[in-house]
Protein backbone atom coordinates (compact mmCIF):
# COMPACT_ATOMS: atom_id res chain seq x y z
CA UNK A 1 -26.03 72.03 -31.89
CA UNK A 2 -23.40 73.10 -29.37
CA UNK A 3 -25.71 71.34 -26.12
CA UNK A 4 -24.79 67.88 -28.98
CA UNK A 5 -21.14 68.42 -29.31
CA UNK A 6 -20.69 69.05 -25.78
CA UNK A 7 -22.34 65.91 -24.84
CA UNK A 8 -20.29 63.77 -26.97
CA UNK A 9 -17.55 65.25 -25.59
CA UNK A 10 -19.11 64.38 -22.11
CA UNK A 11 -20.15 60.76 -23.23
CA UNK A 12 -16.22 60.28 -25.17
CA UNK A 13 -14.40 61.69 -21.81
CA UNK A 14 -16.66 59.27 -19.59
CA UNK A 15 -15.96 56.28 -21.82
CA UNK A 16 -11.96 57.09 -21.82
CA UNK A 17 -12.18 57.35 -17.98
CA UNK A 18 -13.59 54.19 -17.79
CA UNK A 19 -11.88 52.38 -20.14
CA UNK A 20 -8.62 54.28 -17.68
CA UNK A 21 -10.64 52.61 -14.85
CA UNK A 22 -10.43 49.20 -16.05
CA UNK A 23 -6.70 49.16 -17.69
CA UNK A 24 -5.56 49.97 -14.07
CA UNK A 25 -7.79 47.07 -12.70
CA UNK A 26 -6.69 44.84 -14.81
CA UNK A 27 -3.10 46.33 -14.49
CA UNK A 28 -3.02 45.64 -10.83
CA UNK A 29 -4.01 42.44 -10.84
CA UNK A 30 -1.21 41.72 -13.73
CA UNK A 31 0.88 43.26 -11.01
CA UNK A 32 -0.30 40.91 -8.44
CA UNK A 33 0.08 37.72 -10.50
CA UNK A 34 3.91 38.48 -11.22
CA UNK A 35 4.31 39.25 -7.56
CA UNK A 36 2.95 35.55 -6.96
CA UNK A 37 4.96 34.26 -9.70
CA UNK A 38 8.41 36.24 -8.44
CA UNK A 39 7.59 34.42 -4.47
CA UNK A 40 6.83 31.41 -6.15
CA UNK A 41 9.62 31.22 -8.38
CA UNK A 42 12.11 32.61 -5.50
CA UNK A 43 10.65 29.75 -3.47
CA UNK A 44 10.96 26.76 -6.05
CA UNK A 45 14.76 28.16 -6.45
CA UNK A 46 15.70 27.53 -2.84
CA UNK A 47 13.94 24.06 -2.57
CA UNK A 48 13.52 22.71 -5.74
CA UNK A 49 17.84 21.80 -6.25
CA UNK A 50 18.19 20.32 -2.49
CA UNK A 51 15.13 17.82 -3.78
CA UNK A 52 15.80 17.16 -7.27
CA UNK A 53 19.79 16.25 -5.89
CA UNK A 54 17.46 13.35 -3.41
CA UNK A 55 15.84 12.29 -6.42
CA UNK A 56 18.84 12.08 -8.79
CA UNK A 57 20.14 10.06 -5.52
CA UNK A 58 17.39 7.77 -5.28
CA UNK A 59 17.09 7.21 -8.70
CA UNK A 60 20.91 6.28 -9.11
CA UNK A 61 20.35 4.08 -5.85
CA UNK A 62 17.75 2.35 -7.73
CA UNK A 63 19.59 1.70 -11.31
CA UNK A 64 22.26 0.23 -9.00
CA UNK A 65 19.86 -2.04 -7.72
CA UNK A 66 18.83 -3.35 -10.87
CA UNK A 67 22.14 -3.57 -12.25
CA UNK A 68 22.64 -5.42 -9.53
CA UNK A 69 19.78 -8.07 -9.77
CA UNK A 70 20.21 -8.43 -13.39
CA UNK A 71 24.34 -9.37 -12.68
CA UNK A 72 22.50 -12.14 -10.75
CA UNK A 73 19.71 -13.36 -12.88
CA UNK A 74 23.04 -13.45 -15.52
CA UNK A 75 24.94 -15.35 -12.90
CA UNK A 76 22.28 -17.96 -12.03
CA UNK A 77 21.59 -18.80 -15.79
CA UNK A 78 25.40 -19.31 -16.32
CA UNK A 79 25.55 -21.66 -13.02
CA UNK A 80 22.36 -23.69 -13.89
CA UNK A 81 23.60 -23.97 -17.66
C-alpha cells in the first residue's frame, strides 16, 4: 500500500515537472514572438510615417491631376457647344 502511494506521488511530481517543462517552452517562445513584434513594430514606427507622407503626396499629386483633366473635358464641351 505505501510502495502505491509513493508511486503516485512519483508519477503526479513527474507529470507537474513536465507539464513545468512545457509552460516554460512555450513561455519562451511567447517571449520570442513579442521580441519580434517590439523590433518589428519599432521598425514600422521609424519608416512607416516618412512613406505614408510620399503616398499622401502622390496621391494628392494625382487628385490634382484629375481635377485638372476633368476642368478640361468641362472646358472643351462648353467650347464645342
Amino acid at each position: 500500500m505505501a510502495l502505491n502511494a509513493y508511486q503516485t506521488e512519483v508519477t503526479q511530481i513527474s507529470r507537474s515537472l513536465d507539464l513545468m517543462n512545457n509552460f516554460r517552452k512555450e513561455f519562451r517562445m511567447m517571449h520570442e514572438d513579442i521580441r519580434e513584434r517590439e523590433e518589428l513594430s519599432s521598425t514600422n514606427t521609424k519608416v512607416l510615417p516618412p512613406l505614408m507622407n510620399s503616398i499622401f503626396d502622390k496621391l494628392e499629386e494625382l487628385v490634382n491631376q484629375a481635377e485638372e483633366k476633368f476642368r478640361n473635358k468641362i472646358f472643351q464641351v462648353v467650347r464645342n457647344s
